[in-house]
C-alpha atoms as a PDB file:
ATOM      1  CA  UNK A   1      90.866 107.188 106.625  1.00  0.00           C
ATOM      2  CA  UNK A   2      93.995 106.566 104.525  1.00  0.00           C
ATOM      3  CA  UNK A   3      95.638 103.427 103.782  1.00  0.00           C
ATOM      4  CA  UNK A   4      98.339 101.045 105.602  1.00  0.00           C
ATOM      5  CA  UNK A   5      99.816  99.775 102.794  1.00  0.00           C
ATOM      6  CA  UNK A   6     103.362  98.629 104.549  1.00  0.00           C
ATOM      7  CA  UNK A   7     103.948  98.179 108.428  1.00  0.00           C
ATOM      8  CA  UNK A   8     107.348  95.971 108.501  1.00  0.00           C
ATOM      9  CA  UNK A   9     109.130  95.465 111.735  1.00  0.00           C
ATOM     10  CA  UNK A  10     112.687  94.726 111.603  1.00  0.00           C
ATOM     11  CA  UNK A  11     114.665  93.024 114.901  1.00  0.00           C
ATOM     12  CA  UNK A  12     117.627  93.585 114.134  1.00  0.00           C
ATOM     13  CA  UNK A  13     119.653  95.659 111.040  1.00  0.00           C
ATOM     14  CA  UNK A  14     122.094  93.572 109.742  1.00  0.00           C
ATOM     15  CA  UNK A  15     125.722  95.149 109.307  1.00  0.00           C
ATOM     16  CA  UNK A  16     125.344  95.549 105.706  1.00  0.00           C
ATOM     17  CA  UNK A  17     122.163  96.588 105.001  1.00  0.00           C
ATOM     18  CA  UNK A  18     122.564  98.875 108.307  1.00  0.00           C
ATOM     19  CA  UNK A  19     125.651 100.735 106.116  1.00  0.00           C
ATOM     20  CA  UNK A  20     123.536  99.942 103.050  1.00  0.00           C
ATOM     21  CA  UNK A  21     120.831 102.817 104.631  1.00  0.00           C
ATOM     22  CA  UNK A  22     123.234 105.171 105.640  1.00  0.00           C
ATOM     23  CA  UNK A  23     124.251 105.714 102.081  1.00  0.00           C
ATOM     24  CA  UNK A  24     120.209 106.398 101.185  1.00  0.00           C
ATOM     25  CA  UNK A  25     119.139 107.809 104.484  1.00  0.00           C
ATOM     26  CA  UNK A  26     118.718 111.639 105.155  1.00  0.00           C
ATOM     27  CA  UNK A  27     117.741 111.624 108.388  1.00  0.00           C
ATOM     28  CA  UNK A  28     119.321 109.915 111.047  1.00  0.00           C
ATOM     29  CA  UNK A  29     121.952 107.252 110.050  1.00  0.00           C
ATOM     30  CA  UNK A  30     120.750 103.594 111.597  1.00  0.00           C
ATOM     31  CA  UNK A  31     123.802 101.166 112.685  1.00  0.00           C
ATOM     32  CA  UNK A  32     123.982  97.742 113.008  1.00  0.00           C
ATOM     33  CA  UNK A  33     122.171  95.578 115.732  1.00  0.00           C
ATOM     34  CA  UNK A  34     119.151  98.346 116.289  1.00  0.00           C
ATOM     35  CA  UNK A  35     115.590  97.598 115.492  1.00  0.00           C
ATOM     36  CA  UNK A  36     113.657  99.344 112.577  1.00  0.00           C
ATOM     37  CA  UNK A  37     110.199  99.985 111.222  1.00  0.00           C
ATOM     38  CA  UNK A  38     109.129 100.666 107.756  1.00  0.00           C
ATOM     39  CA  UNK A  39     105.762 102.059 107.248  1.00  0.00           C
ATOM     40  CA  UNK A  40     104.017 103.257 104.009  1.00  0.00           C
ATOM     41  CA  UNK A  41     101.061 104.883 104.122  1.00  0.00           C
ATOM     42  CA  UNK A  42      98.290 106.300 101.007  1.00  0.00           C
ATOM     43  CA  UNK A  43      98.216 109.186 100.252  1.00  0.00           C
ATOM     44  CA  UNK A  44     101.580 109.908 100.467  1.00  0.00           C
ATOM     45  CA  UNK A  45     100.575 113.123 102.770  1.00  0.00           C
ATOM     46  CA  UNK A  46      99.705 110.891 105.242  1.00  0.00           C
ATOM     47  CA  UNK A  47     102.810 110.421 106.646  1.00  0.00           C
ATOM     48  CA  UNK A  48     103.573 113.610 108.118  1.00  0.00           C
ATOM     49  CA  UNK A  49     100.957 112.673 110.596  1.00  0.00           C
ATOM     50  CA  UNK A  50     102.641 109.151 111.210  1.00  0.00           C
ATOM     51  CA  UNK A  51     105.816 110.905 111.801  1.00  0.00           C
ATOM     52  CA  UNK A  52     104.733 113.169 114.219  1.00  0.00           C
ATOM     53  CA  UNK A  53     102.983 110.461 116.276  1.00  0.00           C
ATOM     54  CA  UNK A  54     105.724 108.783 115.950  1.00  0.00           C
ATOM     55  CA  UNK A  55     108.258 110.750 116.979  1.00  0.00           C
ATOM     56  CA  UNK A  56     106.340 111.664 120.063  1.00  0.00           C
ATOM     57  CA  UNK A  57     105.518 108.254 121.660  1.00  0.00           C
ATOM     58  CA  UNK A  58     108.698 107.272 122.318  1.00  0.00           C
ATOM     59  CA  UNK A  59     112.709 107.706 121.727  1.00  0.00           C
ATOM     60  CA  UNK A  60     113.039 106.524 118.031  1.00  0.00           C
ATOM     61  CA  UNK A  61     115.204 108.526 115.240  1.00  0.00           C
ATOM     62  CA  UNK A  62     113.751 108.977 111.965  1.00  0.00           C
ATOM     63  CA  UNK A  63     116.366 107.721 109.162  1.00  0.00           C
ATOM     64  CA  UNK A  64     113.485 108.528 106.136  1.00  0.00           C
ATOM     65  CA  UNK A  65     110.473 110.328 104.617  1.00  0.00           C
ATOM     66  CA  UNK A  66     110.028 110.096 101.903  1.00  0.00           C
ATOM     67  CA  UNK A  67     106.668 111.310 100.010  1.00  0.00           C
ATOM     68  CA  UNK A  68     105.659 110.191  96.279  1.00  0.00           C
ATOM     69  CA  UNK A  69     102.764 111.240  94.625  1.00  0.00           C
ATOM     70  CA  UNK A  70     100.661 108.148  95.853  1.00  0.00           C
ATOM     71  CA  UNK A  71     102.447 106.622  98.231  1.00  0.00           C
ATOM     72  CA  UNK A  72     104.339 107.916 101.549  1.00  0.00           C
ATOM     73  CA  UNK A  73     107.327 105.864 103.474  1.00  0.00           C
ATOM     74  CA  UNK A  74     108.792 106.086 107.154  1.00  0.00           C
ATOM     75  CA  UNK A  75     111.776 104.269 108.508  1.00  0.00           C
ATOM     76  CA  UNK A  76     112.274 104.864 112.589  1.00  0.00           C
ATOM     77  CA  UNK A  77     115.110 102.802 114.377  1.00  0.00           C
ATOM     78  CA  UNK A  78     116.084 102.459 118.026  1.00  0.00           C
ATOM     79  CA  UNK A  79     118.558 100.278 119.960  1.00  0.00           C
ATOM     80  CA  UNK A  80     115.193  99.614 121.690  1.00  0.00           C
ATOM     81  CA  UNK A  81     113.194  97.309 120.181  1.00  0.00           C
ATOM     82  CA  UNK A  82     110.551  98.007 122.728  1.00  0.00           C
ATOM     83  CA  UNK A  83     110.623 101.681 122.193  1.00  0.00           C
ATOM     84  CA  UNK A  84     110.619 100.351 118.112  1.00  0.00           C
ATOM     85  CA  UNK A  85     106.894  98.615 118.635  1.00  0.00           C
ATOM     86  CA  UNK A  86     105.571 101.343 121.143  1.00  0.00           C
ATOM     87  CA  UNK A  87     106.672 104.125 118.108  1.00  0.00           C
ATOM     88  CA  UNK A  88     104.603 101.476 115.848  1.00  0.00           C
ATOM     89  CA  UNK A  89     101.261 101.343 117.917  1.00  0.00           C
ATOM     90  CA  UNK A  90     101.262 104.877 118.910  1.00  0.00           C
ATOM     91  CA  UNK A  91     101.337 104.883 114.592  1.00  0.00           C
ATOM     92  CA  UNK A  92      98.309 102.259 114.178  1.00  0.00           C
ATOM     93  CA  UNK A  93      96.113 103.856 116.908  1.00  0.00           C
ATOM     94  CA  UNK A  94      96.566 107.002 115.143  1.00  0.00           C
ATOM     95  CA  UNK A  95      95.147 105.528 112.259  1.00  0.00           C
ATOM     96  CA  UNK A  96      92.673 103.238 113.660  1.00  0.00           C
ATOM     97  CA  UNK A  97      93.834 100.537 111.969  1.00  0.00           C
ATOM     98  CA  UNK A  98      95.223  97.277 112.808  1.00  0.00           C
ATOM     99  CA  UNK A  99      98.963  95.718 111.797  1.00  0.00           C
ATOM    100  CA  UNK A 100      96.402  93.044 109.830  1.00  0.00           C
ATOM    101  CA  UNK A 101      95.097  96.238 107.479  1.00  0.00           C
ATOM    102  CA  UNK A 102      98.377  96.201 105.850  1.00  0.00           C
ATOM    103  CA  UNK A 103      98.814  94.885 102.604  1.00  0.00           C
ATOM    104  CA  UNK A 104     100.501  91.388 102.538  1.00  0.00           C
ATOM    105  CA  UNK A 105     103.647  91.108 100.566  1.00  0.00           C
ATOM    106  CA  UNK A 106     103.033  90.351  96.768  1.00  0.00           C
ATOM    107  CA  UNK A 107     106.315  88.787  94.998  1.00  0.00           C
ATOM    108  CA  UNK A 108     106.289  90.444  91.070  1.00  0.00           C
ATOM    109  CA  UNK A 109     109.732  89.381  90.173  1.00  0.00           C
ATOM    110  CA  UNK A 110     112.220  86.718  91.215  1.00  0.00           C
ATOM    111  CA  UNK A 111     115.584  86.125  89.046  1.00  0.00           C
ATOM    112  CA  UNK A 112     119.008  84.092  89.694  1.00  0.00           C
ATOM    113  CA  UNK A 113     121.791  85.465  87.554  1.00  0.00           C
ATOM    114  CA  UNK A 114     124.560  82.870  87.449  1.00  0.00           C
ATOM    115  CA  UNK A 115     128.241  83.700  86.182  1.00  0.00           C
ATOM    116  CA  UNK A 116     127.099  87.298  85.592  1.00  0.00           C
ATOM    117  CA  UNK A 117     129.218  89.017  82.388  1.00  0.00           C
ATOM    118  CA  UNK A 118     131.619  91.513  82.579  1.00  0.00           C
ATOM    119  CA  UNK A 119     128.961  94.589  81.520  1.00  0.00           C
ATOM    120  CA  UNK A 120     126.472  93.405  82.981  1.00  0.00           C
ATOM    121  CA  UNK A 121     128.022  93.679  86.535  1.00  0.00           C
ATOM    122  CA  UNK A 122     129.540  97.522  85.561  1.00  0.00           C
ATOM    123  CA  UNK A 123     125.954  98.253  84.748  1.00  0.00           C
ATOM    124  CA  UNK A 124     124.572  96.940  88.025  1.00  0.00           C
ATOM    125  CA  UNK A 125     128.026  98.850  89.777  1.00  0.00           C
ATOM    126  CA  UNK A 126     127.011 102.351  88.004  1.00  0.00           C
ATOM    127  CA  UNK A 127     123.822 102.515  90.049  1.00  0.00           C
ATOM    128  CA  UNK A 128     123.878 100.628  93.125  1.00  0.00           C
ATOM    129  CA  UNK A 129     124.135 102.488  96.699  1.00  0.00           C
ATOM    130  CA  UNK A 130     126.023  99.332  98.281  1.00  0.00           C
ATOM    131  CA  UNK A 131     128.573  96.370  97.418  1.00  0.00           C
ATOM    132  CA  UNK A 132     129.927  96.017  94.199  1.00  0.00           C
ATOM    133  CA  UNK A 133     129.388  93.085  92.158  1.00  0.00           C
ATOM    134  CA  UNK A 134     132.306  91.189  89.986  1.00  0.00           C
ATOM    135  CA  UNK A 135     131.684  89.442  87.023  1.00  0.00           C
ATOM    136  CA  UNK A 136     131.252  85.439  87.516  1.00  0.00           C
ATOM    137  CA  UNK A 137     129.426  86.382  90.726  1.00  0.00           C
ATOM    138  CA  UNK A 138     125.916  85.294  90.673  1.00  0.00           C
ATOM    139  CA  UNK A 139     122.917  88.257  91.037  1.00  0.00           C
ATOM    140  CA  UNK A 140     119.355  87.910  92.440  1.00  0.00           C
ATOM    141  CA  UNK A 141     117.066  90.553  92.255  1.00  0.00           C
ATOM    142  CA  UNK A 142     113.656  90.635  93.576  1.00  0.00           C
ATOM    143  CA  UNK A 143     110.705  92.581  93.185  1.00  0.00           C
ATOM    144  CA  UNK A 144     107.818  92.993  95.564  1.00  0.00           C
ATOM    145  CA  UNK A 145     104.861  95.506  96.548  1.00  0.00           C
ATOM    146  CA  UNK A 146     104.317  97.082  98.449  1.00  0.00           C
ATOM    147  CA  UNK A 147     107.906  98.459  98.283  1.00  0.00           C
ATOM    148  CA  UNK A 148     108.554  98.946 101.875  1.00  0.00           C
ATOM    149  CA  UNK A 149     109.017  94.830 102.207  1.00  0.00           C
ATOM    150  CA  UNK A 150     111.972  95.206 100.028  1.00  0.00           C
ATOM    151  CA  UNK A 151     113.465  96.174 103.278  1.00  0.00           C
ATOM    152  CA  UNK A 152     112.973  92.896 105.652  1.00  0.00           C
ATOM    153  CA  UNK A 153     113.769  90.747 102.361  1.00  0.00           C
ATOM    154  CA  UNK A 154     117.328  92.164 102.014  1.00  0.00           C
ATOM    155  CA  UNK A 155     117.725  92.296 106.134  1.00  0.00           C
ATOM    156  CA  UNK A 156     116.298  88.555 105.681  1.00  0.00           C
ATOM    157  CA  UNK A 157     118.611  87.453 102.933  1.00  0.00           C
ATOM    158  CA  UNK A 158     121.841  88.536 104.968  1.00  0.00           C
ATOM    159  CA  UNK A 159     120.929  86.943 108.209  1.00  0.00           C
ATOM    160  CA  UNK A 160     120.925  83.397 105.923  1.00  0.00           C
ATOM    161  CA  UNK A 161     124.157  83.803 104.224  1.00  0.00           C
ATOM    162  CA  UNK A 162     127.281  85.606 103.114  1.00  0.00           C
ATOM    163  CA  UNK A 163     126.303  87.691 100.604  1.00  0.00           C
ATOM    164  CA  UNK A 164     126.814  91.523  99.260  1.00  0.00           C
ATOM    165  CA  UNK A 165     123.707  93.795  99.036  1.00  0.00           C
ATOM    166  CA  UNK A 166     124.266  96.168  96.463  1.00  0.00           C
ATOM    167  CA  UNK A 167     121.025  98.281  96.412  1.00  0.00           C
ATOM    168  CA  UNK A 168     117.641  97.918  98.117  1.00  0.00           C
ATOM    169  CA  UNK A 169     114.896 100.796  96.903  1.00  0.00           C
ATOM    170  CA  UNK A 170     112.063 100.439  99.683  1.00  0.00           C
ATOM    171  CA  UNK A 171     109.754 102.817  98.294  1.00  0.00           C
ATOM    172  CA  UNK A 172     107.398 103.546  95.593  1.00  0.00           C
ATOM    173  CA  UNK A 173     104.869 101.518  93.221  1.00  0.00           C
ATOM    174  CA  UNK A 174     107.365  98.633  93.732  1.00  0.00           C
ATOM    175  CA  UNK A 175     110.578  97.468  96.201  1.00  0.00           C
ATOM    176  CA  UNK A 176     113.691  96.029  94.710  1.00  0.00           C
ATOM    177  CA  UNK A 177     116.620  94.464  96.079  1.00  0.00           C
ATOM    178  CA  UNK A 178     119.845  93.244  94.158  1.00  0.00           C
ATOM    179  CA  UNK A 179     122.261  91.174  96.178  1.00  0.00           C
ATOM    180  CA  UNK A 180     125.471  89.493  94.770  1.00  0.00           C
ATOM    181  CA  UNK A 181     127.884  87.035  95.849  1.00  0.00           C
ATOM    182  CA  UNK A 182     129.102  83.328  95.770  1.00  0.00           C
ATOM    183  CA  UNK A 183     126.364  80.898  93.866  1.00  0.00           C
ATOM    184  CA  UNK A 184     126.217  79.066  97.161  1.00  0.00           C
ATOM    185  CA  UNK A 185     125.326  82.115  99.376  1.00  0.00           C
ATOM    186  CA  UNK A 186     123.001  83.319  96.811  1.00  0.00           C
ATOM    187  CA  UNK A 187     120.819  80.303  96.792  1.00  0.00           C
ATOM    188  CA  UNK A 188     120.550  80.347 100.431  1.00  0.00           C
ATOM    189  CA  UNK A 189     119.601  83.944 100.573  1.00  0.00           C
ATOM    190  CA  UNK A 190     116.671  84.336  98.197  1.00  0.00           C
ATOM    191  CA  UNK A 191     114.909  81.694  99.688  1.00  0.00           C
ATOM    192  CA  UNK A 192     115.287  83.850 103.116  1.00  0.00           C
ATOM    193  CA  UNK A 193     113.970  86.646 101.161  1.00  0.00           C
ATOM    194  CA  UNK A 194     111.039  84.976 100.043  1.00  0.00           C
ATOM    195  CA  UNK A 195     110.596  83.248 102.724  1.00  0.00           C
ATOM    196  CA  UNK A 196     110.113  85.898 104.659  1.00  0.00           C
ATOM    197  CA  UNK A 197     107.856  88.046 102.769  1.00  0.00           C
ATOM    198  CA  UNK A 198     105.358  85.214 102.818  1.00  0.00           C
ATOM    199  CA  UNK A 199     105.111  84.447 106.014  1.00  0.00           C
ATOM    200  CA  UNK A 200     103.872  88.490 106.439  1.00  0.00           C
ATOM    201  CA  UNK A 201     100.219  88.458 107.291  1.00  0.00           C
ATOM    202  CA  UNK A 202      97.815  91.217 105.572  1.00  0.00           C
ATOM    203  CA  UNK A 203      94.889  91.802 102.915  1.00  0.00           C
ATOM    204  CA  UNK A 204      94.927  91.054  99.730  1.00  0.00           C
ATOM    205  CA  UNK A 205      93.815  93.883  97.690  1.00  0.00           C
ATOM    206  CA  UNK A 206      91.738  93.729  94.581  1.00  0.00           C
ATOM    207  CA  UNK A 207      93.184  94.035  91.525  1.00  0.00           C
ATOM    208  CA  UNK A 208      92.834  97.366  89.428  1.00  0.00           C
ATOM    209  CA  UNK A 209      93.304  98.671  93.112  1.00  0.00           C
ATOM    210  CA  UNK A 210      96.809  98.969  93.079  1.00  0.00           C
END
């Protein structure tokens, strides 16, 4: 039997990190206001089979797949919520596991950049996917695993404040997410984000595991 590693349930995209994906996704381009789920499965493999249950349960749209060496990730979206969670059990009863068998959010990295310089926003700019950042802005990035939760921290983070989100990377050993904006905003919206990655039940893995 493989290994839940991420099962994230998002209510509802927010605008930005709704356009955010449709500069990432190649599948089917999510908009604002629908409901999402990100699962992430080991080995990657694995997820062909959780896309094709899926897929078949109910009326969802695929945005990614994306398979890694170790690690596989799904994002499905709906206006329906409801057809969002039926999608997700049809995916855990193919499995046989539980939404508690995923792995609970782990925070590796958490950083407030006030009054950011002049290069160091162009390097940020030359490889983000979403908002720019200007200098004297202040940056947060975060870093969690499993790297699907990088998704509901960034949708978190703009639902608390006014801020930009310049790149969220959902997949892989690790999730990141850089946002930018006012000082203000940015202090509200990290504590979203972490907020809501701990309040994600799951198992703890044991180290070495990982």
């Amino acid at each position: 039997m493989g290994e839940l590693r991420c099962y994230c349930f998002i209510d509802k995209l927010q605008p930005q990190f709704a356009s955010f994906l449709g500069t990432v996704a190649q599948g089917f381009l999510p908009v604002p206001g629908q409901a999402a789920l990100f699962v992430e499965v080991a080995p990657g493999m694995d997820i062909m089979k959780v896309t094709d249950v899926a897929l078949k349960a109910t009326d969802v749209k695929p945005g990614m797949m994306i398979i890694e060496r170790l690690y596989g990730m799904l994002e499905v979206h709906s206006d329906s919520q409801a057809d969002v969670r039926q999608a997700g059990a049809a995916i855990l009863a193919a499995l046989d596991l539980k939404e508690e068998d995923r792995i609970k959010p782990e925070i590796t990295s958490s950083q407030v950049i006030r009054n950011i310089s002049d290069y160091h926003s162009q390097l940020i700019n030359r490889t983000r996917h979403g908002d720019m950042i200007v200098p004297g802005e202040t940056l947060y990035v975060l870093e969690c695993a499993p790297a699907g939760y990088a998704a509901i921290a960034a949708n978190e983070a703009e639902k608390a404040a006014n801020i930009k989100v310049l790149e969220v990377r959902a997949f892989g050993s690790f999730g990141r997410v850089y946002l930018g904006g006012e000082e203000k905003d940015v202090d509200v919206a990290w504590r979203a984000a972490e907020e809501a990655l701990r309040t994600i039940s799951g198992r703890v893995p044991k180290r070495g595991r990982e």
